[in-house]
C-alpha atoms as a PDB file:
ATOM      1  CA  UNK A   1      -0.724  42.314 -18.327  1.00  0.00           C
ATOM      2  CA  UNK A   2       1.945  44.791 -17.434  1.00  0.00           C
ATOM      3  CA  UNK A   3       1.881  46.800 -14.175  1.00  0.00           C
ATOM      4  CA  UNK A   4       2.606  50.867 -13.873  1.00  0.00           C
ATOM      5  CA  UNK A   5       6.845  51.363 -13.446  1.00  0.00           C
ATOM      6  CA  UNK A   6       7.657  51.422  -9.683  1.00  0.00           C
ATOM      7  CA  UNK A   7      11.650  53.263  -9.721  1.00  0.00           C
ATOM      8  CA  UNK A   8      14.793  52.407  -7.553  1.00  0.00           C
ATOM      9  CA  UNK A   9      15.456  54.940  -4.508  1.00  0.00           C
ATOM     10  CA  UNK A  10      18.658  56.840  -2.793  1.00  0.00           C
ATOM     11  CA  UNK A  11      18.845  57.357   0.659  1.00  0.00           C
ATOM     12  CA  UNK A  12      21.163  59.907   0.437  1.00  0.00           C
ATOM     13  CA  UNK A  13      21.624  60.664   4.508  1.00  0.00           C
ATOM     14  CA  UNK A  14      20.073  59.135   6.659  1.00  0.00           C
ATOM     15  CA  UNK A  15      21.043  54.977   6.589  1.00  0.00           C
ATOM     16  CA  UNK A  16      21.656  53.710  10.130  1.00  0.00           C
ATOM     17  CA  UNK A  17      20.921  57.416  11.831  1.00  0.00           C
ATOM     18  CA  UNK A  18      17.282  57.222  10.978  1.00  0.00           C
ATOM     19  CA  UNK A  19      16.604  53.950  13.366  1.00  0.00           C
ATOM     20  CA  UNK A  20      17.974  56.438  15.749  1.00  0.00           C
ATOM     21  CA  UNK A  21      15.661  59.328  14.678  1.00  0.00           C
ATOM     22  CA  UNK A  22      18.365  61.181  12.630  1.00  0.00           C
ATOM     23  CA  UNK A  23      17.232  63.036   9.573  1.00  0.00           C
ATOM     24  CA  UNK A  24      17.036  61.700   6.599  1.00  0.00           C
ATOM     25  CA  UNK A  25      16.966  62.217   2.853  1.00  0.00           C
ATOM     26  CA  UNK A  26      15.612  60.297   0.006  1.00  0.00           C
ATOM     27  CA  UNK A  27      15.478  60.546  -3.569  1.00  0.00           C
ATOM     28  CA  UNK A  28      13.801  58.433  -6.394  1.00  0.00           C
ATOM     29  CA  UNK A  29      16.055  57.264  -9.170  1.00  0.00           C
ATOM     30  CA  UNK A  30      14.734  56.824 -11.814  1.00  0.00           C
ATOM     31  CA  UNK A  31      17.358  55.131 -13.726  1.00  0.00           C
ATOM     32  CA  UNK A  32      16.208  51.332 -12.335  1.00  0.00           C
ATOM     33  CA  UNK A  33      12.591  50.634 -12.253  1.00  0.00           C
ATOM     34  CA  UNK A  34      10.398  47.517 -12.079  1.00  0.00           C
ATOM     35  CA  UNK A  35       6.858  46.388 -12.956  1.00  0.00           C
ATOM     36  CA  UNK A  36       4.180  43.582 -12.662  1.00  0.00           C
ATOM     37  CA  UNK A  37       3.980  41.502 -15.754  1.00  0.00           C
ATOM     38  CA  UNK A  38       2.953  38.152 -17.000  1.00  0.00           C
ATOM     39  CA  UNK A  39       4.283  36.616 -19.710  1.00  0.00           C
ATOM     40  CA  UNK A  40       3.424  33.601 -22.143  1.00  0.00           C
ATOM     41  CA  UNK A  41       6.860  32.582 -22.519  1.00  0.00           C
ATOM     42  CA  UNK A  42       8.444  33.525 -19.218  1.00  0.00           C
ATOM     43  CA  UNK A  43      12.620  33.550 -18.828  1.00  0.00           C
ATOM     44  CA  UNK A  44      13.836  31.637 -15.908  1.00  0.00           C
ATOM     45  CA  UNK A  45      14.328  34.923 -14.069  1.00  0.00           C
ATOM     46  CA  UNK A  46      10.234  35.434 -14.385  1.00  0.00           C
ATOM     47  CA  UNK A  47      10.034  31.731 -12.637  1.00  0.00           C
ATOM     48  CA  UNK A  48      12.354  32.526 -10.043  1.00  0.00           C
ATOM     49  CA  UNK A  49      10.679  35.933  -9.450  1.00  0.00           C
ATOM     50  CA  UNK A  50       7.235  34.036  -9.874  1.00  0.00           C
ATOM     51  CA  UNK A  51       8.107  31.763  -6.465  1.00  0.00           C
ATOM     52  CA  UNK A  52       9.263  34.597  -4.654  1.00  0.00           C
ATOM     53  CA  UNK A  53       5.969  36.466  -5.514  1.00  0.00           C
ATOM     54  CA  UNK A  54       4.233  33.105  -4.296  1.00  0.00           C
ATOM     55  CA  UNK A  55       5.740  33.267  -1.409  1.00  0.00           C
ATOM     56  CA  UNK A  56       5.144  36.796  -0.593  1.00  0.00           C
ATOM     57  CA  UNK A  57       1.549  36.402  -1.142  1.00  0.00           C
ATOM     58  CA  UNK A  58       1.171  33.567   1.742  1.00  0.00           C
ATOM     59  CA  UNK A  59       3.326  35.922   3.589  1.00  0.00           C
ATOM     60  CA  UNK A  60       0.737  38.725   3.286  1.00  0.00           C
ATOM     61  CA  UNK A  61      -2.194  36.177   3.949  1.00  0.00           C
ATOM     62  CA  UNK A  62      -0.450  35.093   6.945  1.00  0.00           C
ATOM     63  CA  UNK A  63      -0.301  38.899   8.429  1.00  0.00           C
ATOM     64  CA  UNK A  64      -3.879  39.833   7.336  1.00  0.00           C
ATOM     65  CA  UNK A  65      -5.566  39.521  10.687  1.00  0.00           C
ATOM     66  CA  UNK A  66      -3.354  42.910  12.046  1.00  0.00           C
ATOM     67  CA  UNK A  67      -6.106  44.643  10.064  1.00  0.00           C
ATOM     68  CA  UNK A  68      -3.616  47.694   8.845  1.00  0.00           C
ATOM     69  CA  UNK A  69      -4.025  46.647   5.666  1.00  0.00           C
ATOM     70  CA  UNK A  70      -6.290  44.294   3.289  1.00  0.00           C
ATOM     71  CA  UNK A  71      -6.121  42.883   0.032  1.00  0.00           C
ATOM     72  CA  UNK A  72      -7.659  41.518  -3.027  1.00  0.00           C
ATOM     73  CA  UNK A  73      -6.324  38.303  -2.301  1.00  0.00           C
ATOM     74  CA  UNK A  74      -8.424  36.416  -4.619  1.00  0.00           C
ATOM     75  CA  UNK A  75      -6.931  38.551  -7.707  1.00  0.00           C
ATOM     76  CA  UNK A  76      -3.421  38.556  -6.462  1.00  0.00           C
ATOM     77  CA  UNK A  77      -3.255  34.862  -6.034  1.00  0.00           C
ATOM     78  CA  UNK A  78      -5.093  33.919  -9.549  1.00  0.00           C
ATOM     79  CA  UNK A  79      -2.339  36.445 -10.708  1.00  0.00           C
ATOM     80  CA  UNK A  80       0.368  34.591  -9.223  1.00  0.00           C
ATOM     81  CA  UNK A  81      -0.724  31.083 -10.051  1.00  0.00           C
ATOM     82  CA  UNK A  82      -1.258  32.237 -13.935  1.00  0.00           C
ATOM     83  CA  UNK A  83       2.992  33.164 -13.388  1.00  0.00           C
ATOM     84  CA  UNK A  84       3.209  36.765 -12.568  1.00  0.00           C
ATOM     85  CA  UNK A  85       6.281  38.212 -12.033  1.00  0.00           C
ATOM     86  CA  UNK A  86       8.410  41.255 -11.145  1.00  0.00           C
ATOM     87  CA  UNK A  87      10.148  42.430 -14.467  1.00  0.00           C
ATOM     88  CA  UNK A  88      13.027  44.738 -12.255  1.00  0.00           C
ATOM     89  CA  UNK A  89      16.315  46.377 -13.814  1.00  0.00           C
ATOM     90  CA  UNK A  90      16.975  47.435  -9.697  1.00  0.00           C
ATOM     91  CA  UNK A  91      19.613  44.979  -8.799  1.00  0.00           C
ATOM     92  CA  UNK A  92      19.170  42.996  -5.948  1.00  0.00           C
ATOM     93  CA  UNK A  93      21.354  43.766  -2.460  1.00  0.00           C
ATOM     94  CA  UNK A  94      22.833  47.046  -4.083  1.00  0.00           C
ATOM     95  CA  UNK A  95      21.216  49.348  -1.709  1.00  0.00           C
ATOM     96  CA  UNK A  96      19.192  51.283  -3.948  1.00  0.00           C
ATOM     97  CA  UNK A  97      15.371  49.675  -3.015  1.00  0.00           C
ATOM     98  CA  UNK A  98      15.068  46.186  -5.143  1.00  0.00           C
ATOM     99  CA  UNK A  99      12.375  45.067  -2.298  1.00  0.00           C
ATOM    100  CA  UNK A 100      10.509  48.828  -2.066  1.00  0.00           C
ATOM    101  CA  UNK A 101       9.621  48.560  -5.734  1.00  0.00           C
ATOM    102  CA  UNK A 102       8.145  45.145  -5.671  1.00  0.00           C
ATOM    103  CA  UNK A 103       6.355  45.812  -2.240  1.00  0.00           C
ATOM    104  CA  UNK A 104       4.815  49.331  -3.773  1.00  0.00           C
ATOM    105  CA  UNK A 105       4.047  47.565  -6.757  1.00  0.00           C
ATOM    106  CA  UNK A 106       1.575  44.994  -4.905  1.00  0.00           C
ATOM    107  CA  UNK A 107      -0.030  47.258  -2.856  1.00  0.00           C
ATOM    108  CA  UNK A 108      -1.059  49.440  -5.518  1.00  0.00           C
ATOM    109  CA  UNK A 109      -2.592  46.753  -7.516  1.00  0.00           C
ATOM    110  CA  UNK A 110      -3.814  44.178  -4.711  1.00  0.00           C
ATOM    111  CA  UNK A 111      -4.603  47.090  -1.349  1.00  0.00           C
ATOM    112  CA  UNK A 112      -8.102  47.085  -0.803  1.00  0.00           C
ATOM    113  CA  UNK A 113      -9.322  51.033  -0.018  1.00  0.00           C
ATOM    114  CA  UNK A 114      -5.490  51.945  -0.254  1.00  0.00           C
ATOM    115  CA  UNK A 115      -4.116  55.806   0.038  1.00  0.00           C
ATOM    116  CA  UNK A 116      -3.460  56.709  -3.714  1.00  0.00           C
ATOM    117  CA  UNK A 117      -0.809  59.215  -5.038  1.00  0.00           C
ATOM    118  CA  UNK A 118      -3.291  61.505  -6.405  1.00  0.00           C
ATOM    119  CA  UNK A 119      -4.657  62.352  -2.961  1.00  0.00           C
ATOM    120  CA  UNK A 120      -4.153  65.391  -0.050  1.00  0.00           C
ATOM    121  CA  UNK A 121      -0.924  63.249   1.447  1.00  0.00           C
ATOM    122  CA  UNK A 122      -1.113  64.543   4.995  1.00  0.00           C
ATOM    123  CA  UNK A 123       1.350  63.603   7.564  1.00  0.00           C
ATOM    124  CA  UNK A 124      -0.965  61.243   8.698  1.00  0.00           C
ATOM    125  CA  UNK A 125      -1.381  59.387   5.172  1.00  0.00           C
ATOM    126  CA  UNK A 126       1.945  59.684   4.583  1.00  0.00           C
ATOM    127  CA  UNK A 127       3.008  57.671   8.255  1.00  0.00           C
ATOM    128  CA  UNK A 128      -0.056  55.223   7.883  1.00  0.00           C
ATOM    129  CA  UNK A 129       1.697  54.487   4.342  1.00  0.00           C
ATOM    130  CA  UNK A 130       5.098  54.038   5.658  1.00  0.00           C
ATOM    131  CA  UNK A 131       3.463  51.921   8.633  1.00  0.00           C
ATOM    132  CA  UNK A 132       2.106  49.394   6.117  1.00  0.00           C
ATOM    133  CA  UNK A 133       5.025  49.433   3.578  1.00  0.00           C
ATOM    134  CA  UNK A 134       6.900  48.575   6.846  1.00  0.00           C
ATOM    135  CA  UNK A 135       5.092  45.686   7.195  1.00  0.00           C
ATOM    136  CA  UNK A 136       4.941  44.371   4.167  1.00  0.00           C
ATOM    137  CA  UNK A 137       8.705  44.863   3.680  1.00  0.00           C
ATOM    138  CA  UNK A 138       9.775  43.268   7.079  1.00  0.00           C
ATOM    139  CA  UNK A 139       9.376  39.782   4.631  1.00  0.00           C
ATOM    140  CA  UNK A 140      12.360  40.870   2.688  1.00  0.00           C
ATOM    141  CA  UNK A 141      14.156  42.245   5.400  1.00  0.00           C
ATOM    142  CA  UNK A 142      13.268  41.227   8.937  1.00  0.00           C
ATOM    143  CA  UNK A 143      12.618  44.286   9.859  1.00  0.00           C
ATOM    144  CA  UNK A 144      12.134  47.493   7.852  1.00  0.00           C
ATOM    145  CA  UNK A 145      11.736  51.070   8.022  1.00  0.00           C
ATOM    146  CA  UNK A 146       8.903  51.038   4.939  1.00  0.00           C
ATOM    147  CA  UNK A 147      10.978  54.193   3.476  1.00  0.00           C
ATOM    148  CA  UNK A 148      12.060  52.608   0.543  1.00  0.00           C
ATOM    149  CA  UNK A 149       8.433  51.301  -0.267  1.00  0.00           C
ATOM    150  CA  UNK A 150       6.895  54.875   0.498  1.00  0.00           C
ATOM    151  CA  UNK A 151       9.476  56.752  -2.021  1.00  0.00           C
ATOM    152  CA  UNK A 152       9.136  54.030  -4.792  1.00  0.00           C
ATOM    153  CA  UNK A 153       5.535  54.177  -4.280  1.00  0.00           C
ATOM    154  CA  UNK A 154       4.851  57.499  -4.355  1.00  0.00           C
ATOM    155  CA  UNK A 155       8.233  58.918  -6.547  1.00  0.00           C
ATOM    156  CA  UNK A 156       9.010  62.088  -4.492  1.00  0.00           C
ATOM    157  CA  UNK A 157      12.047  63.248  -2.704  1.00  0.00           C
ATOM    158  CA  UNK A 158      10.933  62.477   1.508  1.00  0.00           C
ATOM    159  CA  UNK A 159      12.378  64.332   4.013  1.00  0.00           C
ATOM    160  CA  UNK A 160      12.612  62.335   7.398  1.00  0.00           C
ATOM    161  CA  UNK A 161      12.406  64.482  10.494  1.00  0.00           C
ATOM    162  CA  UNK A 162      11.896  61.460  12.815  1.00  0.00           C
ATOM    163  CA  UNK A 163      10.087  58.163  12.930  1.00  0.00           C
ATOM    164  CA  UNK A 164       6.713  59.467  13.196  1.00  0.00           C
ATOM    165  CA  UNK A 165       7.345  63.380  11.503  1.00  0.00           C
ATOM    166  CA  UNK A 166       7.927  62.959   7.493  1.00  0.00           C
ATOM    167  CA  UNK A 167       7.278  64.832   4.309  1.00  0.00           C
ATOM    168  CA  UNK A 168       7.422  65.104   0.904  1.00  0.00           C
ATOM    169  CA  UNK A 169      10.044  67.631  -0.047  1.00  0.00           C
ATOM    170  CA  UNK A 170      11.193  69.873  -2.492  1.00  0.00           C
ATOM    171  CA  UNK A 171      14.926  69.672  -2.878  1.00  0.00           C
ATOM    172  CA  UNK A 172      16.891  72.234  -5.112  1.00  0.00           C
ATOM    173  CA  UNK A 173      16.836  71.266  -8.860  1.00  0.00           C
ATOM    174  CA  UNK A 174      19.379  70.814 -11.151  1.00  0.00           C
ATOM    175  CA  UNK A 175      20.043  73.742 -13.723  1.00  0.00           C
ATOM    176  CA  UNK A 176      20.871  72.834 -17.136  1.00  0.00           C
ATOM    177  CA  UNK A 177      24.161  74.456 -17.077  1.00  0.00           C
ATOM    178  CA  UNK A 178      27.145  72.570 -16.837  1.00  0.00           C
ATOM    179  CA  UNK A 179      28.030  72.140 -13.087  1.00  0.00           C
ATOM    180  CA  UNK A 180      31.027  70.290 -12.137  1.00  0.00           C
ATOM    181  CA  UNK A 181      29.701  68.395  -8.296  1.00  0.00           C
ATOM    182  CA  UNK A 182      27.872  65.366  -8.462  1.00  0.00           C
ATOM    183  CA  UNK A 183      26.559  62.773  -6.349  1.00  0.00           C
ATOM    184  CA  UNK A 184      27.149  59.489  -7.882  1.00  0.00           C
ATOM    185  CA  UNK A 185      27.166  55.998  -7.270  1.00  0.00           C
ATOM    186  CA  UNK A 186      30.288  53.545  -7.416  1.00  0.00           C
ATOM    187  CA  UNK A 187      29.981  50.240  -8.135  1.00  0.00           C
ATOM    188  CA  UNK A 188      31.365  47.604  -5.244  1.00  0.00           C
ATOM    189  CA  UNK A 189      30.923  44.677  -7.676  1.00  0.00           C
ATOM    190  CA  UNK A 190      30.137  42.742  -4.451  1.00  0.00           C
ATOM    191  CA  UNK A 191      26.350  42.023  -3.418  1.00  0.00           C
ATOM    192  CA  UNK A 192      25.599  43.849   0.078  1.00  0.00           C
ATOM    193  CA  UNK A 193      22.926  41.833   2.782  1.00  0.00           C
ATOM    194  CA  UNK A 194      20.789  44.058   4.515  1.00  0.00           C
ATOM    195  CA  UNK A 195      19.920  41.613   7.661  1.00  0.00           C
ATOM    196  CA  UNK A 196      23.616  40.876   8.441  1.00  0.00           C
ATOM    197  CA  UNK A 197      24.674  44.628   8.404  1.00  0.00           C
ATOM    198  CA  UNK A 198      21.533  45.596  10.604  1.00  0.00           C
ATOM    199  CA  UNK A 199      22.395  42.758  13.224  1.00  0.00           C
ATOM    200  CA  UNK A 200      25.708  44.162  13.398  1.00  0.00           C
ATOM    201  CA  UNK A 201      24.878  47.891  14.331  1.00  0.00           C
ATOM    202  CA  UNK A 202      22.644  46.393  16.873  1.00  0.00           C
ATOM    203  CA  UNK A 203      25.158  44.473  18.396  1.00  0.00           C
ATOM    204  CA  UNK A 204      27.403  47.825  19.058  1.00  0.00           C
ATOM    205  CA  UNK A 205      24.135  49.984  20.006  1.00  0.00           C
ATOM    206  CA  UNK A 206      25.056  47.193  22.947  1.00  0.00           C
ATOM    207  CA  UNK A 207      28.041  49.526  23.818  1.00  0.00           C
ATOM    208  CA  UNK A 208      27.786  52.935  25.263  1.00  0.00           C
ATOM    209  CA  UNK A 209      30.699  54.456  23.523  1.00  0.00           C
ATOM    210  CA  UNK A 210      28.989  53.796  20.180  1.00  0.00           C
ATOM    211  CA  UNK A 211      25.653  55.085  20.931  1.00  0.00           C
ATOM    212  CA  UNK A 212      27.541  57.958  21.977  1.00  0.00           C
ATOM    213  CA  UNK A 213      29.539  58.784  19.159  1.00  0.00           C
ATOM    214  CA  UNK A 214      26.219  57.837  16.837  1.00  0.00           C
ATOM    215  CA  UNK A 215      24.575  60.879  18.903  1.00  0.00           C
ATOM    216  CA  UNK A 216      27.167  63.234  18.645  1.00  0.00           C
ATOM    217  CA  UNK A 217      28.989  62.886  15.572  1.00  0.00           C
ATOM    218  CA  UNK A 218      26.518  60.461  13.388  1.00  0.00           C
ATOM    219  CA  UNK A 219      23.303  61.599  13.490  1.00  0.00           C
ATOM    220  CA  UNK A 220      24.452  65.690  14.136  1.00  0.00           C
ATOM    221  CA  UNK A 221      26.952  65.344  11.036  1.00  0.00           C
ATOM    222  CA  UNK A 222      23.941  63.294   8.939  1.00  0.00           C
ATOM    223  CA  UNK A 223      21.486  66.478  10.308  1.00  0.00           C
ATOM    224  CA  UNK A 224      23.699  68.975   8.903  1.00  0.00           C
ATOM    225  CA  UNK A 225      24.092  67.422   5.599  1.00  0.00           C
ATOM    226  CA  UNK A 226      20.310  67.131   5.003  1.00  0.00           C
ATOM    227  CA  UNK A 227      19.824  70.990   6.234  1.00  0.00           C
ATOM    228  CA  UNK A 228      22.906  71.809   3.623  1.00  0.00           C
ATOM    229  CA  UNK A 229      21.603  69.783   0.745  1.00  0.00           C
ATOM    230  CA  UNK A 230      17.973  71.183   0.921  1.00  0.00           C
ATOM    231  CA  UNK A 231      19.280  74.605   1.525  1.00  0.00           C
ATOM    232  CA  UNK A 232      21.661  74.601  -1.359  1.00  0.00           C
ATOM    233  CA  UNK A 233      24.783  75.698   0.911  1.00  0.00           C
ATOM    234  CA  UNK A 234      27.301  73.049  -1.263  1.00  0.00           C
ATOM    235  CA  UNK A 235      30.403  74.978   0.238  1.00  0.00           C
ATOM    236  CA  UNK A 236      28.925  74.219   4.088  1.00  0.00           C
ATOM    237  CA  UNK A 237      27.440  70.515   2.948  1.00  0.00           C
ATOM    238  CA  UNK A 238      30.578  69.166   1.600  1.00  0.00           C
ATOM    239  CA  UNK A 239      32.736  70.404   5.112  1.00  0.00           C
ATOM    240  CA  UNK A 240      29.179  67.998   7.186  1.00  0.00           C
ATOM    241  CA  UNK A 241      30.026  65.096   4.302  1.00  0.00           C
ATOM    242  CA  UNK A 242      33.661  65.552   4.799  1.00  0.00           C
ATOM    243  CA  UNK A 243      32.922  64.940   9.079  1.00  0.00           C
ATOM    244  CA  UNK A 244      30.244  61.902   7.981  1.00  0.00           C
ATOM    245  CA  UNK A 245      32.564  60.239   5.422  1.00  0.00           C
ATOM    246  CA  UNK A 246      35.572  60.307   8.784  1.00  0.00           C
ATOM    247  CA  UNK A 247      33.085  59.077  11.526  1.00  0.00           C
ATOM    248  CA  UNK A 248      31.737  56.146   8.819  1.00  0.00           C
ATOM    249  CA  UNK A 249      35.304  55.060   8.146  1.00  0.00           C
ATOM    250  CA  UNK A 250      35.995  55.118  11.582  1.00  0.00           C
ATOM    251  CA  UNK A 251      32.717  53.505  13.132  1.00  0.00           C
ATOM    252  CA  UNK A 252      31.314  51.228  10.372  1.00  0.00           C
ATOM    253  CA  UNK A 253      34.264  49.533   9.212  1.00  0.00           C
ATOM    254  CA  UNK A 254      32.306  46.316   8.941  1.00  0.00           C
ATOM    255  CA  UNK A 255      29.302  47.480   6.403  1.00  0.00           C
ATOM    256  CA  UNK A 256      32.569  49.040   4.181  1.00  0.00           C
ATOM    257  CA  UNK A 257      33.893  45.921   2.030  1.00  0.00           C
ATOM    258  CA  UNK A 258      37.769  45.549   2.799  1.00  0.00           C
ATOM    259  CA  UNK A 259      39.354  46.438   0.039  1.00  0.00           C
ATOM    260  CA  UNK A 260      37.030  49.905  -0.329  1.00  0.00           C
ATOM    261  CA  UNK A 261      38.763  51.490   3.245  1.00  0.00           C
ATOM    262  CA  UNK A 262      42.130  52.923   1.437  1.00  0.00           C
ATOM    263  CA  UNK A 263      39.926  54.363  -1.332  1.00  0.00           C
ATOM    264  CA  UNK A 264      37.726  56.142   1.699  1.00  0.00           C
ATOM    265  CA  UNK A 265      40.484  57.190   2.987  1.00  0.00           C
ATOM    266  CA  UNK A 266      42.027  58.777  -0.049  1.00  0.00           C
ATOM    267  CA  UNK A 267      39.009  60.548  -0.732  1.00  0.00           C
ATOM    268  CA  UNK A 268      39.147  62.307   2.598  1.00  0.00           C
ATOM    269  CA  UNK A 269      42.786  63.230   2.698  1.00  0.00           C
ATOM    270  CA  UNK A 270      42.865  64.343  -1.002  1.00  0.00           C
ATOM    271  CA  UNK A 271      39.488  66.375  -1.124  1.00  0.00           C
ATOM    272  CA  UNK A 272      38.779  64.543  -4.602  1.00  0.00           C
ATOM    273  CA  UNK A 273      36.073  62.839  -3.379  1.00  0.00           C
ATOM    274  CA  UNK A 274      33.926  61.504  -0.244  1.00  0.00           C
ATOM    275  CA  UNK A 275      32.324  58.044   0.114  1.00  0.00           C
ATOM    276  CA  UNK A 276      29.234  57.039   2.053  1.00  0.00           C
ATOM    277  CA  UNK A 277      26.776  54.128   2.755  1.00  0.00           C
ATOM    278  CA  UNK A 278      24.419  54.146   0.522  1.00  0.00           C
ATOM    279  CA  UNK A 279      21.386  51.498   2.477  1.00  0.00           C
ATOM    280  CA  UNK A 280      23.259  49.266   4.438  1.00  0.00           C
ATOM    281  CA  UNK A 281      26.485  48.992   2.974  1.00  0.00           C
ATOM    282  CA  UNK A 282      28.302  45.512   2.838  1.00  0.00           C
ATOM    283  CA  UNK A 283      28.583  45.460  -0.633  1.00  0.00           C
ATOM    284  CA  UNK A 284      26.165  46.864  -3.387  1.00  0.00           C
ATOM    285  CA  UNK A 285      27.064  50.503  -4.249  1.00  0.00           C
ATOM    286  CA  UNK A 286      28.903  52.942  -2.737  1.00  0.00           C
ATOM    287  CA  UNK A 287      27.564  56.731  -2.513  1.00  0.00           C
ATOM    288  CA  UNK A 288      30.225  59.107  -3.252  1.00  0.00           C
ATOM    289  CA  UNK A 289      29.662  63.315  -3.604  1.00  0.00           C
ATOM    290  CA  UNK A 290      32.680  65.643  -5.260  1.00  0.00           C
ATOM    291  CA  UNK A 291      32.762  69.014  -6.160  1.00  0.00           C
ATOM    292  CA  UNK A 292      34.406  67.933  -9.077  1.00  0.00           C
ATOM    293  CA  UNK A 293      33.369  65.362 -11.473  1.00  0.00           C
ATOM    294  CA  UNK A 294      36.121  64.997 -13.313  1.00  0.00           C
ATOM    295  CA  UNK A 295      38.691  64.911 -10.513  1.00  0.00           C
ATOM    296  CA  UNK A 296      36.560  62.711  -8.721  1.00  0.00           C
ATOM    297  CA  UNK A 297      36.755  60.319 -12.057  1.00  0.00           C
ATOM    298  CA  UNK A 298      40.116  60.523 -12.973  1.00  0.00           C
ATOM    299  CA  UNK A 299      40.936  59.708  -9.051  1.00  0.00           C
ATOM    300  CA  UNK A 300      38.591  56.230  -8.874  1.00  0.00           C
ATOM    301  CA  UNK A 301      39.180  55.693 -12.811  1.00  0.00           C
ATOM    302  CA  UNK A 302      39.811  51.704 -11.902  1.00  0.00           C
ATOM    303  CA  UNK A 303      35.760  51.904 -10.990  1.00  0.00           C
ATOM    304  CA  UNK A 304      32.441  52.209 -12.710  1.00  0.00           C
ATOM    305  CA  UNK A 305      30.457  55.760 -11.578  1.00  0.00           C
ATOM    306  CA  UNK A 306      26.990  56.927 -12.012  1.00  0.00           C
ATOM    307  CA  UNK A 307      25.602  60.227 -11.560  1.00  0.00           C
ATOM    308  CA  UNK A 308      22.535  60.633  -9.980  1.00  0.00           C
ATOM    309  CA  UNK A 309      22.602  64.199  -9.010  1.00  0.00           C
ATOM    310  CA  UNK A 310      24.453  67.372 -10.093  1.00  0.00           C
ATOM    311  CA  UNK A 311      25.384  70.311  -7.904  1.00  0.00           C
END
């Protein structure tokens, strides 16, 4: 048995600012996917993966009387107890959707009556979807948004409006031609927990003067970047990322690892390059945008960068 591929996401604006109805943006990458297998001769990865996926299961059985969503329990379990696993490349903790894969895998095998892809996705499907991914992810996570789920799930770009207004958008493609501005991920080399870093911007939403600044400079600079990006404006979207990457080093110092806040910096006061969260920071990988590849390389050459999108 092997599963359809299920692919790794990027929020690319949006992480923290969307709990407070900020916009936000996020992209499938397709470079890390995952699928449901089982094996005859399973590695001790597709063991450890197996428990986890045994433990999900009772976890789903336990929240089946909420009626949002059944499923073929009777399959899923007889595929779990003959040692199915989640064959990933999306590393765990890095941000970029490890849980969203596995949880979009399960419901498109296991969902009883479930919304397929191949549907009229009205706003209504689309929230219903996020509502159960939610759910389903909230095992992983405590408590989850069900974004990461819905773009795995359904491998389009969504554009978040608010917590109840989302679609699936269109953003500008990338032309063959050699363009020098990227988006691209660095590598912390330090696995990020989402749970901690959520507890923590909780704890300040305690305090007036960050809700504040989240309000006017968070979520307005995060809004602008997501109306730049889909636009196309790069020369107006990289002055918003330029604000976002200042307010993040100045407001989220605790989701940035340590020894990553001179690098921010230097990105901001050289031009070369400008960092970001990418999920809940803490470790895992860093999101970085440049209008200049190669600058942007030569500057962070001590670090490993991948491209995910070109400008």
């Amino acid at each position: 048995m092997k599963g359809p591929l299920f692919y790794s996401k990027i929020l690319l604006f949006g992480e923290y600012g969307i709990i407070k109805d900020s916009k936000g943006l996020s992209i499938p990458y397709n470079f890390y996917k995952g699928a449901l297998k089982v094996s005859d001769n399973p590695s001790e990865e597709a063991i450890k993966s197996n428990t986890h996926l045994k433990n999900f299961a009772a976890y789903l059985q336990s929240i089946q009387n909420d009626a949002l969503v059944t499923f073929d329990f009777k399959a899923l379990l007889s595929d779990v107890a003959s040692g199915m696993y989640f064959d990933s490349s999306i590393p765990q903790g890095y941000g970029v959707g490890s849980s969203g894969a596995l949880v979009a895998a399960i419901y498109d095998k296991y969902a009883v009556d479930k919304i397929t892809i191949l549907e009229n996705l009205t706003r209504d499907k689309l929230l219903k979807l996020k509502e159960i991914f939610a759910v389903m992810e909230s095992f992983f996570h405590g408590k989850s948004s069900g974004l990461d789920p819905l773009n795995s799930y359904l491998s389009l770009p969504i554009l978040i409006h608010s917590k109840d207004n989302i679609e699936a958008a269109g953003i500008p493609s990338q032309s063959t031609e050699q363009k020098k501005g990227a988006v691209f991920l660095l590598d912390s080399g330090i696995v990020g927990e989402t749970a901690p870093m959520v507890s923590i911007f909780m704890e300040n939403m305690k305090q007036e003067g960050f809700r504040n600044m989240l309000k006017t400079q968070f979520v307005k600079h995060t809004d602008d970047c997501v109306d730049d990006f889909l636009k196309g404006d790069v020369k107006s979207l990289f002055m918003n990322i330029k604000k976002l990457s200042n307010v993040v080093l100045d407001n989220f110092k605790p989701m940035i690892p340590q020894q990553f806040h001179a690098l921010w910096k230097k990105g901001i006061d050289t031009n070369a390059y400008y960092l970001k969260l990418c999920g809940s920071g803490g470790g895992g990988y860093i999101l970085g945008f440049t209008e200049d590849f190669d600058k942007a390389q030569a500057a962070l050459e001590n670090y490993k960068l991948e491209v995910v999108y070109n400008f």
